[in-house]
C-alpha atoms as a PDB file:
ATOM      1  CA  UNK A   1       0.000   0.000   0.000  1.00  0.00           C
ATOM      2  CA  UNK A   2       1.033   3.599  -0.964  1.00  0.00           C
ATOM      3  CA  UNK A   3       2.221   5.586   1.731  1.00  0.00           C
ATOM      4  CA  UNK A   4      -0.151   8.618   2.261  1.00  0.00           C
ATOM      5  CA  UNK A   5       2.500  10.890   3.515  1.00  0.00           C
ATOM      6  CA  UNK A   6       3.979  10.329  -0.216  1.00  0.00           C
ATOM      7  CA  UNK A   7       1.046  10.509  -1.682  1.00  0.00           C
ATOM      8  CA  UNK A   8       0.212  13.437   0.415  1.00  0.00           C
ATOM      9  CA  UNK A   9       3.510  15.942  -0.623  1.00  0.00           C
ATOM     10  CA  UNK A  10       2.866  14.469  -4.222  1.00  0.00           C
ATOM     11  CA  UNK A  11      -0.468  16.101  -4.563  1.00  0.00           C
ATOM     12  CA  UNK A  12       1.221  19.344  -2.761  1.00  0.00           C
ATOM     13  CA  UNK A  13       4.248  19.009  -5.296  1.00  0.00           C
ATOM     14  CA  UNK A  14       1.005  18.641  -8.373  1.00  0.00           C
ATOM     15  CA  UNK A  15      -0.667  21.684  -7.078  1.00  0.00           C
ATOM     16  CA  UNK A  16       2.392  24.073  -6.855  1.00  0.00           C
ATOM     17  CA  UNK A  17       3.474  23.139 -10.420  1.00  0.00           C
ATOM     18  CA  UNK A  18      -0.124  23.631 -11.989  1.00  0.00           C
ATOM     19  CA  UNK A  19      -0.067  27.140 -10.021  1.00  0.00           C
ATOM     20  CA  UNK A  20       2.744  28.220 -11.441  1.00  0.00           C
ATOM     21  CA  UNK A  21       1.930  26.949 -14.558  1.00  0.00           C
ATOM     22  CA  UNK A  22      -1.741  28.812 -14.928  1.00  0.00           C
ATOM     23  CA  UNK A  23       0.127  31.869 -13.735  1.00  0.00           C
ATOM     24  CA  UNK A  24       2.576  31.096 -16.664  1.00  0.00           C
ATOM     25  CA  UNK A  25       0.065  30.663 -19.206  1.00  0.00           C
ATOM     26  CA  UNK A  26      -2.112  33.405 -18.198  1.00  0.00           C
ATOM     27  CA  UNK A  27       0.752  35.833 -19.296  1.00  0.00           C
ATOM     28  CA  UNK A  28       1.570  34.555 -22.279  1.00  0.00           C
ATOM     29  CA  UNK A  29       0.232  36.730 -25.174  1.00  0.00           C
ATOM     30  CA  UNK A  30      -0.042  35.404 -28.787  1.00  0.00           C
ATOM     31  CA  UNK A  31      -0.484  37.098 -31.689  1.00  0.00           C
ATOM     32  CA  UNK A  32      -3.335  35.105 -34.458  1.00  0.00           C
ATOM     33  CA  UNK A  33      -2.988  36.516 -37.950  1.00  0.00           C
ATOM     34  CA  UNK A  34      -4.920  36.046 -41.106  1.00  0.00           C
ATOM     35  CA  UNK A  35      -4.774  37.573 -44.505  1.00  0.00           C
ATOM     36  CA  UNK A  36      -1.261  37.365 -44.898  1.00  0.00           C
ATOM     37  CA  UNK A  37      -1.177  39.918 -41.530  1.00  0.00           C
ATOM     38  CA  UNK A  38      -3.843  42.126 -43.048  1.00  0.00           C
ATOM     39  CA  UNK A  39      -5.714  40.996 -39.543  1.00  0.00           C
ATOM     40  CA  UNK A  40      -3.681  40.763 -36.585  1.00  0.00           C
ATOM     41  CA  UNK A  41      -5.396  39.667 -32.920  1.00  0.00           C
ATOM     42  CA  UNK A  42      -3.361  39.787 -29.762  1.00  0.00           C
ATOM     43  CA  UNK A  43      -4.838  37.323 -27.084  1.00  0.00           C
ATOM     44  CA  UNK A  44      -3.415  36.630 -23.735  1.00  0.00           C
ATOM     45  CA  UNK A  45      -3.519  32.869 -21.621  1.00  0.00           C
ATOM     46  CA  UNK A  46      -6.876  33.360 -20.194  1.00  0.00           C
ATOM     47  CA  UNK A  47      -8.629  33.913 -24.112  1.00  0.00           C
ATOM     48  CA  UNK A  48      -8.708  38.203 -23.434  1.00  0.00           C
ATOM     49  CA  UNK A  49      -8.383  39.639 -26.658  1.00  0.00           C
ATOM     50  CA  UNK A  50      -5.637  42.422 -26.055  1.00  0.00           C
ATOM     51  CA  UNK A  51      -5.186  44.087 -29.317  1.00  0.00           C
ATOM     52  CA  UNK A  52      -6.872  44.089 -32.536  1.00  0.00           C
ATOM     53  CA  UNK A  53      -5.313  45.211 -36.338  1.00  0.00           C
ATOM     54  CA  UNK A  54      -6.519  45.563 -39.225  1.00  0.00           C
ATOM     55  CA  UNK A  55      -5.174  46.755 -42.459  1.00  0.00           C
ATOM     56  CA  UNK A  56      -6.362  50.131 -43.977  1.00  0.00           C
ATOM     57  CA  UNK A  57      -6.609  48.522 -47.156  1.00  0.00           C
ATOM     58  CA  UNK A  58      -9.213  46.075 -46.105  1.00  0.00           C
ATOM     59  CA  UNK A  59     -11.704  49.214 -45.412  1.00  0.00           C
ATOM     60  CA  UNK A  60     -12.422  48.913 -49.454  1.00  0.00           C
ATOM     61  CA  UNK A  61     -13.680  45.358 -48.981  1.00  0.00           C
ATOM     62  CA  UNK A  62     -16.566  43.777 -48.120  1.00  0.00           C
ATOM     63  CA  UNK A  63     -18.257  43.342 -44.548  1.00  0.00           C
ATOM     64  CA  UNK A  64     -18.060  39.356 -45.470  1.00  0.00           C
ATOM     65  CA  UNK A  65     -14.511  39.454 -45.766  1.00  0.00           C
ATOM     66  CA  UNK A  66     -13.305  40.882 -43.069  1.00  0.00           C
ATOM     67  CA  UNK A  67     -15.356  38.768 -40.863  1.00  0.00           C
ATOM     68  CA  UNK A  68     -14.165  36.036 -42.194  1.00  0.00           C
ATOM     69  CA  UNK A  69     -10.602  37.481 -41.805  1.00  0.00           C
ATOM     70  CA  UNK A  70     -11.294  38.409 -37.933  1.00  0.00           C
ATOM     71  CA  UNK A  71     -12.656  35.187 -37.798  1.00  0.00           C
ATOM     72  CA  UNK A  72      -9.620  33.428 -38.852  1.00  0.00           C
ATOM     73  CA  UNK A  73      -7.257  35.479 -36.860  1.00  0.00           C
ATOM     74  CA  UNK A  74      -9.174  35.037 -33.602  1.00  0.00           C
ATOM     75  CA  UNK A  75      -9.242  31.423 -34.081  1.00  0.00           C
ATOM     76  CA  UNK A  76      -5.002  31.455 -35.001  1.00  0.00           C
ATOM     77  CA  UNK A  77      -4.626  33.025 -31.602  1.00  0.00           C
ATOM     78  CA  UNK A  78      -7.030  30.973 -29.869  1.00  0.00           C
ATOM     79  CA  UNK A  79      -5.100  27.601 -30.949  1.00  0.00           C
ATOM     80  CA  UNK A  80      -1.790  29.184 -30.465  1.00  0.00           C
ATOM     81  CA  UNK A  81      -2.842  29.399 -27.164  1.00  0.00           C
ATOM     82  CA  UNK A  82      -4.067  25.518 -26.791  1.00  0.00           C
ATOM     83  CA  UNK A  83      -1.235  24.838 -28.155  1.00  0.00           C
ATOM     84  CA  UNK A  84       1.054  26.672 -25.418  1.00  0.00           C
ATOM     85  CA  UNK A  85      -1.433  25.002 -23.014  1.00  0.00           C
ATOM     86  CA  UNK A  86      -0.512  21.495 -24.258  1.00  0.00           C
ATOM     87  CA  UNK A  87       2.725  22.330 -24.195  1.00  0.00           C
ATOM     88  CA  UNK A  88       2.654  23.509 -20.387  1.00  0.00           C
ATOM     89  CA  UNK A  89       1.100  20.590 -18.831  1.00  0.00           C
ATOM     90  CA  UNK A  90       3.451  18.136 -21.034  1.00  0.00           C
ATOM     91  CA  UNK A  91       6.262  19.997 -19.299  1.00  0.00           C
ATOM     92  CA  UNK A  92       4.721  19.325 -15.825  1.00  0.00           C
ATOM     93  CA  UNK A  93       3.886  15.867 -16.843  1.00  0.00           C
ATOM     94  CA  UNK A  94       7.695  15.140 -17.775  1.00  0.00           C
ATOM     95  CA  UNK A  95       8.904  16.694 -14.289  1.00  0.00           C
ATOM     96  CA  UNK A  96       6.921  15.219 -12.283  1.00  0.00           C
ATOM     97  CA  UNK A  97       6.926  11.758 -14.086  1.00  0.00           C
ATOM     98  CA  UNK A  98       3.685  11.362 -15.038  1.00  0.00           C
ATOM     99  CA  UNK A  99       2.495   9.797 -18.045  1.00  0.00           C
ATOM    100  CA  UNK A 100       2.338  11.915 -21.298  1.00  0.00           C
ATOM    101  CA  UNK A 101      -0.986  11.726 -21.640  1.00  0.00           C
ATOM    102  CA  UNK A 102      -1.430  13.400 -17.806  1.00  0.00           C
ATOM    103  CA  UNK A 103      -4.364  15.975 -18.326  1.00  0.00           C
ATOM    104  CA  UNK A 104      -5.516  15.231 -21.662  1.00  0.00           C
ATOM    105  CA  UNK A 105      -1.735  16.729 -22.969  1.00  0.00           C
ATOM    106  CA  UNK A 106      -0.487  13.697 -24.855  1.00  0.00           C
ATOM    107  CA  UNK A 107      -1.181  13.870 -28.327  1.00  0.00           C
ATOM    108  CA  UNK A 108      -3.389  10.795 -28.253  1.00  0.00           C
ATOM    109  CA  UNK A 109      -6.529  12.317 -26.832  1.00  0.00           C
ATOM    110  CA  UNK A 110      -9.154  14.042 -27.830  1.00  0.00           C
ATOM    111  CA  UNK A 111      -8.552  16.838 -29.928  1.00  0.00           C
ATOM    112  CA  UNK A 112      -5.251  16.151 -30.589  1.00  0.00           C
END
C-alpha cells in the first residue's frame, strides 16, 4: 500500500506546479494573424483579446470578408494558445513523471 504521507507531498508538489503553470500561461500573449497579416489579434492565456489590427486597405472590402478574416485570426490566436497550453502541462507531466498523456496533454486524446 502507498504511503499517504507520499502521496500526500505528491499532490502538494502537483498543485504548486499547476499554479505556477496557470500563472505562466495566463501571461503569455499570442499574436493570431490572417490575410497574410492584413488581420492581426493579440490574445493573452486566459482567451482576453488584447489588441486588434486591421489593415487600412481592407476598409475597401466587403463586410463578409473581413469577418471572415477576424474570424480566422481570432481562431489562429485561440489555438496558439491551446497549443502553449498542451505544451505547459506536457512539461509538468515530464517533471513530475507522469504519463504523457497526464491531463488530456499527450497527443493521443481528444482533440489532438
Amino acid at each position: 500500500m502507498p504511503d499517504m504521507q507520499e502521496i500526500m507531498k505528491k499532490a502538494q508538489e502537483m498543485q504548486t506546479h499547476m499554479q505556477k503553470a496557470q500563472k505562466e500561461i495566463t501571461n503569455t500573449v499570442v499574436e493570431g494573424v490572417a490575410g497574410g497579416g492584413l488581420i492581426k489579434v493579440k490574445m493573452n492565456g486566459n482567451h482576453r483579446v488584447l489588441s486588434v489590427y486591421i489593415a487600412s486597405s481592407l476598409m475597401d472590402e466587403d463586410e463578409e470578408t473581413i469577418a471572415d478574416l477576424a474570424a480566422a485570426a481570432f481562431n489562429d490566436a485561440a489555438e496558439k494558445i491551446e497549443a502553449a497550453t498542451k505544451k505547459k502541462m506536457m512539461e509538468i507531466a515530464k517533471e513530475m513523471n507522469l504519463p504523457e498523456d497526464f491531463g488530456g496533454a499527450g497527443g493521443t486524446g481528444a482533440g489532438a
